[in-house]
C-alpha atoms as a PDB file:
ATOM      1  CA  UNK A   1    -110.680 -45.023 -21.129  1.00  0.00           C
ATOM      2  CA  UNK A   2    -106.937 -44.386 -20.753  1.00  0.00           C
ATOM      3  CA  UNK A   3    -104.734 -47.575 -20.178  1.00  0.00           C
ATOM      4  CA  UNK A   4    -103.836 -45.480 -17.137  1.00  0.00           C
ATOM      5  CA  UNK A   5    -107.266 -45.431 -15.690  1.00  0.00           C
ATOM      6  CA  UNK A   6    -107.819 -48.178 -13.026  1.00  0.00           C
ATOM      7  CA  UNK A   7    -110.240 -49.867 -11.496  1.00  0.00           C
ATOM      8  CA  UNK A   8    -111.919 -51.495 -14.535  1.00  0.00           C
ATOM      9  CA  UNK A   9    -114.508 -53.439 -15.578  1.00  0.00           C
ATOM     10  CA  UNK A  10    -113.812 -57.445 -16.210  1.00  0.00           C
ATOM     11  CA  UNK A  11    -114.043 -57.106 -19.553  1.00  0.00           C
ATOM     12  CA  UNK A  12    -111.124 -54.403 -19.797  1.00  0.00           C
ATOM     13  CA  UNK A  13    -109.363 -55.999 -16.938  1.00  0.00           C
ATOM     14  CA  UNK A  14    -110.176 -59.324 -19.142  1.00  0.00           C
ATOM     15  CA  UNK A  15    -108.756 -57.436 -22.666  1.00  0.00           C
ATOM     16  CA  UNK A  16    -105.569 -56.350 -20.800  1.00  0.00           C
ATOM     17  CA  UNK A  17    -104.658 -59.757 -19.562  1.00  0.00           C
ATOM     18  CA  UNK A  18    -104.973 -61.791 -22.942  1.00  0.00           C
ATOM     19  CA  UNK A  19    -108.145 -63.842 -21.644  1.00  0.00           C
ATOM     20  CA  UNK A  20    -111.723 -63.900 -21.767  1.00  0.00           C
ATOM     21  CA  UNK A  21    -114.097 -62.388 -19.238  1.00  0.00           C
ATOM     22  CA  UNK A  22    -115.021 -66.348 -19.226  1.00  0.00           C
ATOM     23  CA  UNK A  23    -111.472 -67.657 -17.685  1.00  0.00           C
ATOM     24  CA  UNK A  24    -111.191 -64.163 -15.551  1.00  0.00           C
ATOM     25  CA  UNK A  25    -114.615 -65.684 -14.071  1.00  0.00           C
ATOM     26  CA  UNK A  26    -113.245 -69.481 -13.734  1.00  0.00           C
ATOM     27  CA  UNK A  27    -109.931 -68.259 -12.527  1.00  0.00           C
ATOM     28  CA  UNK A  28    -111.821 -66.502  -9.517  1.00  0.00           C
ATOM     29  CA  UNK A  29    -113.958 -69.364  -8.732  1.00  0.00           C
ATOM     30  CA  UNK A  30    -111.108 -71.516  -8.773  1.00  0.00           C
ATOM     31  CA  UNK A  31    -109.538 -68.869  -6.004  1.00  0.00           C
ATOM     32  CA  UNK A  32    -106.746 -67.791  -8.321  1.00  0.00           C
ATOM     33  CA  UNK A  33    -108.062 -64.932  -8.241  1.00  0.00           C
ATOM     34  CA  UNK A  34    -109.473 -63.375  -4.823  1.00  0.00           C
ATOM     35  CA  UNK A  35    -110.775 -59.959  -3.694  1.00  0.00           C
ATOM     36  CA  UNK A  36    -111.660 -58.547  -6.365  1.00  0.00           C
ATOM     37  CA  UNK A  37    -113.236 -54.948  -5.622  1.00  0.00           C
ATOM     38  CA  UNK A  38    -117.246 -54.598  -6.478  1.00  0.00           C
ATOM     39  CA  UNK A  39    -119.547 -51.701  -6.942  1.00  0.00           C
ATOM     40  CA  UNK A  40    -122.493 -50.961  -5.126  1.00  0.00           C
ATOM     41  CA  UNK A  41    -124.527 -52.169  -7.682  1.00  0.00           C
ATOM     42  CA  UNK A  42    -121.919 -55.616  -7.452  1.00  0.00           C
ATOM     43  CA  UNK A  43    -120.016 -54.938 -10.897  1.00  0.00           C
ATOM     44  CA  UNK A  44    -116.341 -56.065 -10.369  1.00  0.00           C
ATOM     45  CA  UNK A  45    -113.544 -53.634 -10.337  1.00  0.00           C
ATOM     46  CA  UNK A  46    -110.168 -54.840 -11.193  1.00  0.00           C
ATOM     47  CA  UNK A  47    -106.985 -53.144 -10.411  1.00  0.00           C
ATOM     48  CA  UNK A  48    -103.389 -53.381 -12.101  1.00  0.00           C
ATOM     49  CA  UNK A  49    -102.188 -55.336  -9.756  1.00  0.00           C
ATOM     50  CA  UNK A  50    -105.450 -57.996 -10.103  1.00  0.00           C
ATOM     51  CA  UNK A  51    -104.548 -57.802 -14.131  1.00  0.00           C
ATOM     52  CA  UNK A  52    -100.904 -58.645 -13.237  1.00  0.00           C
ATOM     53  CA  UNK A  53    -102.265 -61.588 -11.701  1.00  0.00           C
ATOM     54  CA  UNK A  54    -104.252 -62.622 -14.860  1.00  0.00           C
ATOM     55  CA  UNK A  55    -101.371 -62.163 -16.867  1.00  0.00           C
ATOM     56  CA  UNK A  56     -99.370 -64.247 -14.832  1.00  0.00           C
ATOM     57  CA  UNK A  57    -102.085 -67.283 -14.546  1.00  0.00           C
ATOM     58  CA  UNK A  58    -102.184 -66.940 -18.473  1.00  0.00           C
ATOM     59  CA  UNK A  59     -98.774 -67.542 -19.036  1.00  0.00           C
ATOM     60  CA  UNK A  60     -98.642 -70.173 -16.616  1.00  0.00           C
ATOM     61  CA  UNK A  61    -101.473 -71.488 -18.620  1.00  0.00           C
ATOM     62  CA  UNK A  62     -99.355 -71.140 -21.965  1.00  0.00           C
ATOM     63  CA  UNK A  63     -96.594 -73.348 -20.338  1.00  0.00           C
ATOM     64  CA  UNK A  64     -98.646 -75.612 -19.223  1.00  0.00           C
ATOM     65  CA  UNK A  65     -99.046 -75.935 -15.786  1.00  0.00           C
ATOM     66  CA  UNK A  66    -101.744 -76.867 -14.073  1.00  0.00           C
ATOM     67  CA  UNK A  67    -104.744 -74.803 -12.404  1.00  0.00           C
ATOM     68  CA  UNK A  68    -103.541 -76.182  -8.712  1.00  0.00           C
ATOM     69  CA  UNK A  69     -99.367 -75.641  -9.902  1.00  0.00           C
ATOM     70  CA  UNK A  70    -100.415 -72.286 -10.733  1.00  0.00           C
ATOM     71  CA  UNK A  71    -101.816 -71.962  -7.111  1.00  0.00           C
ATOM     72  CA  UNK A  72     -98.619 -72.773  -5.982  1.00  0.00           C
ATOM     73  CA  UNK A  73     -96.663 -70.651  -8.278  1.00  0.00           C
ATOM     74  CA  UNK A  74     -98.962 -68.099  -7.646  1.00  0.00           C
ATOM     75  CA  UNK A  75     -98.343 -68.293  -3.816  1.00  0.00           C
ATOM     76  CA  UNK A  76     -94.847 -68.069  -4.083  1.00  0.00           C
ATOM     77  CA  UNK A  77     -94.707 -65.206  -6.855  1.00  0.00           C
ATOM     78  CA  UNK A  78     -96.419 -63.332  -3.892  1.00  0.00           C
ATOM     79  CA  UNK A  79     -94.312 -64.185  -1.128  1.00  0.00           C
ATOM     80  CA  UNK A  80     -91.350 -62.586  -1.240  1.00  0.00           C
ATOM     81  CA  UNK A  81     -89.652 -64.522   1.611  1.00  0.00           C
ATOM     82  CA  UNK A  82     -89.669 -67.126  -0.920  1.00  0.00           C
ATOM     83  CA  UNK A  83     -86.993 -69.572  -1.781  1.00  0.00           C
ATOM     84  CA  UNK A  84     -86.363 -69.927  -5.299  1.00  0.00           C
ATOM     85  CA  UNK A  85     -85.539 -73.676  -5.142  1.00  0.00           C
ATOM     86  CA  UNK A  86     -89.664 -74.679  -4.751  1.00  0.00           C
ATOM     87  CA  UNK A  87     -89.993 -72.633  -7.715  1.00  0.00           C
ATOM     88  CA  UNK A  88     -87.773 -74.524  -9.177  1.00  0.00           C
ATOM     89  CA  UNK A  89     -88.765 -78.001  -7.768  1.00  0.00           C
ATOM     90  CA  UNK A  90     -92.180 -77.307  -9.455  1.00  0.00           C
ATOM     91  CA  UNK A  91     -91.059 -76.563 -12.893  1.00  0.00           C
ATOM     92  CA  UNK A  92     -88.869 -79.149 -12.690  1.00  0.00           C
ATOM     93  CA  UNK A  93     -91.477 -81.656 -11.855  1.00  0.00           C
ATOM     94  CA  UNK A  94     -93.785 -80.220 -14.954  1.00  0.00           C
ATOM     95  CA  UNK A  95     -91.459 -80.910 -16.723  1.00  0.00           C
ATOM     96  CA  UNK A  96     -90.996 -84.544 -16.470  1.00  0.00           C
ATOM     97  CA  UNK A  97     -94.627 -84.600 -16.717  1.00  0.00           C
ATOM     98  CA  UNK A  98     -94.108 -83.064 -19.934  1.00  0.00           C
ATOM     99  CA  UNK A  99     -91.480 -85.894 -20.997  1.00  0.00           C
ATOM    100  CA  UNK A 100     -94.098 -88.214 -20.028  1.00  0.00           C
ATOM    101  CA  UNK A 101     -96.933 -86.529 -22.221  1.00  0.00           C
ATOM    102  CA  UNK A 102     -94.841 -86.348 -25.217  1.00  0.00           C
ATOM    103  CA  UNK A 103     -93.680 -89.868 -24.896  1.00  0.00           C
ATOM    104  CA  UNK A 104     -97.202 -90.766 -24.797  1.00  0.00           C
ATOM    105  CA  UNK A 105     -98.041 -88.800 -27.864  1.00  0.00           C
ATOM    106  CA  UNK A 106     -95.351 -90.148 -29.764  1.00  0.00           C
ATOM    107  CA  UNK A 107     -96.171 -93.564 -29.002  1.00  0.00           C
ATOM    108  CA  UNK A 108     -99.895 -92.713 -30.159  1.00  0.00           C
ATOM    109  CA  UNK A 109     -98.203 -91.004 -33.527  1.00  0.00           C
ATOM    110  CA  UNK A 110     -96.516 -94.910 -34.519  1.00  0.00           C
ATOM    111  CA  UNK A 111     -99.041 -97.121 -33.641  1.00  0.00           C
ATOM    112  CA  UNK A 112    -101.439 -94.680 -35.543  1.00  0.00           C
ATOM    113  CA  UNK A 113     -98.548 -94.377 -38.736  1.00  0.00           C
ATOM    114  CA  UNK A 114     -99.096 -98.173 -38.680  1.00  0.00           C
ATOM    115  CA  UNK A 115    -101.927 -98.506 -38.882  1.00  0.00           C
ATOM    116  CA  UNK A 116    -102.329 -96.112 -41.439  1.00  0.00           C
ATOM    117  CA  UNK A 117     -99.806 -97.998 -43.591  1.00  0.00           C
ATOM    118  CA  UNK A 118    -101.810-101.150 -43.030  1.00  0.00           C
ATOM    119  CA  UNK A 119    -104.914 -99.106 -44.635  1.00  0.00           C
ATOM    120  CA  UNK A 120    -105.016 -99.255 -48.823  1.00  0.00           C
ATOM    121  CA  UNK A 121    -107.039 -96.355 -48.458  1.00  0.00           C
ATOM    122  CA  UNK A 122    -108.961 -97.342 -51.497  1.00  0.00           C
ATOM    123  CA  UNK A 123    -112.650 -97.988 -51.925  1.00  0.00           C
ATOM    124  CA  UNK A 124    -112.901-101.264 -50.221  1.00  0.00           C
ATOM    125  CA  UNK A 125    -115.132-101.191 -46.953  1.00  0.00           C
ATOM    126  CA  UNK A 126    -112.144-102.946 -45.029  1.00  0.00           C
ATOM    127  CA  UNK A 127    -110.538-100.488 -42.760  1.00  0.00           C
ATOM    128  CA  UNK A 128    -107.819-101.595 -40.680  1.00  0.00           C
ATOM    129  CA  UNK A 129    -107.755 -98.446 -38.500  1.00  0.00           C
ATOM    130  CA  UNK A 130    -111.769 -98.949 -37.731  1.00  0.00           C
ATOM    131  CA  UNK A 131    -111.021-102.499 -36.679  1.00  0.00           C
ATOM    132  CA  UNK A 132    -108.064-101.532 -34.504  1.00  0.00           C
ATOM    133  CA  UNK A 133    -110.311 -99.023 -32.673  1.00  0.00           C
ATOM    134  CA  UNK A 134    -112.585-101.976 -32.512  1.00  0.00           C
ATOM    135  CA  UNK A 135    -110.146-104.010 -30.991  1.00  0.00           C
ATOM    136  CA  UNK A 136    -110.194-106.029 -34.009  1.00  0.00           C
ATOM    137  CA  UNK A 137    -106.634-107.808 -34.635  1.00  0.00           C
ATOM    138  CA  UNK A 138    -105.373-105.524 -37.960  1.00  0.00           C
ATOM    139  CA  UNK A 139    -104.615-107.687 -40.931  1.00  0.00           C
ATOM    140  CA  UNK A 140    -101.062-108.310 -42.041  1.00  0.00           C
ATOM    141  CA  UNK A 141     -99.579-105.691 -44.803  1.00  0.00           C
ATOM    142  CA  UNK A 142     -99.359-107.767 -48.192  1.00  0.00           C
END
């Protein structure tokens, strides 16, 4: 089959995109996807412009966003009337979510360097990373 050749089958449409026949599948049930041609016999055909659309939710995916951000995003990308600014108000609100998330994870990273440095790591049974996760008070560093 030519790269020229269209409609294709989801797993082509799937191999051109950069996903899995799996996501193509969750991506339409989620409505991200929608009319997707069918055979007779009910086999899905997918055009360019359908793996244009995967390609786009996948990189959406890569940065990030969510499946209902990507709605939006995807709404706009197709309406051409659009105004750029609620494009913009979108990323811009991932990415204070983003902030937040990585804030998060950092403050996970000390408190679990702590702990870790409270830990001899020897072969005593006392574990002061166990008994935090036990909500056990940690014992003081000697």
């Amino acid at each position: 089959m030519s790269k020229t050749d269209w409609p294709v089958p989801i797993g082509e449409a799937a191999r051109r995109a950069g996903v899995s026949a799996r996501m193509v599948r969750h991506y339409e049930s989620l409505g991200l996807v929608a009319g997707v041609a069918r055979t007779d016999s009910g086999y899905r055909q997918y055009t360019a412009a359908d793996v244009h659309g995967l390609r786009f939710i996948r990189r959406a995916r890569d940065l990030g966003f969510s499946m209902d951000e990507i709605a939006g995003l995807l709404a706009l990308w197709q309406d051409r009337s659009r105004a750029s600014s609620q494009v913009k108000r979108i990323a811009q609100a991932h990415i204070e979510d983003l902030n937040e998330r990585i804030a998060a994870m950092q403050a996970m990273q000390r408190s679990l360097q702590t702990l870790v440095s409270c830990c001899h790591g020897d072969d005593r049974p006392d574990c002061p990373i166990l008994d935090d996760m036990a909500g056990e008070p940690a014992p003081h560093k000697h």
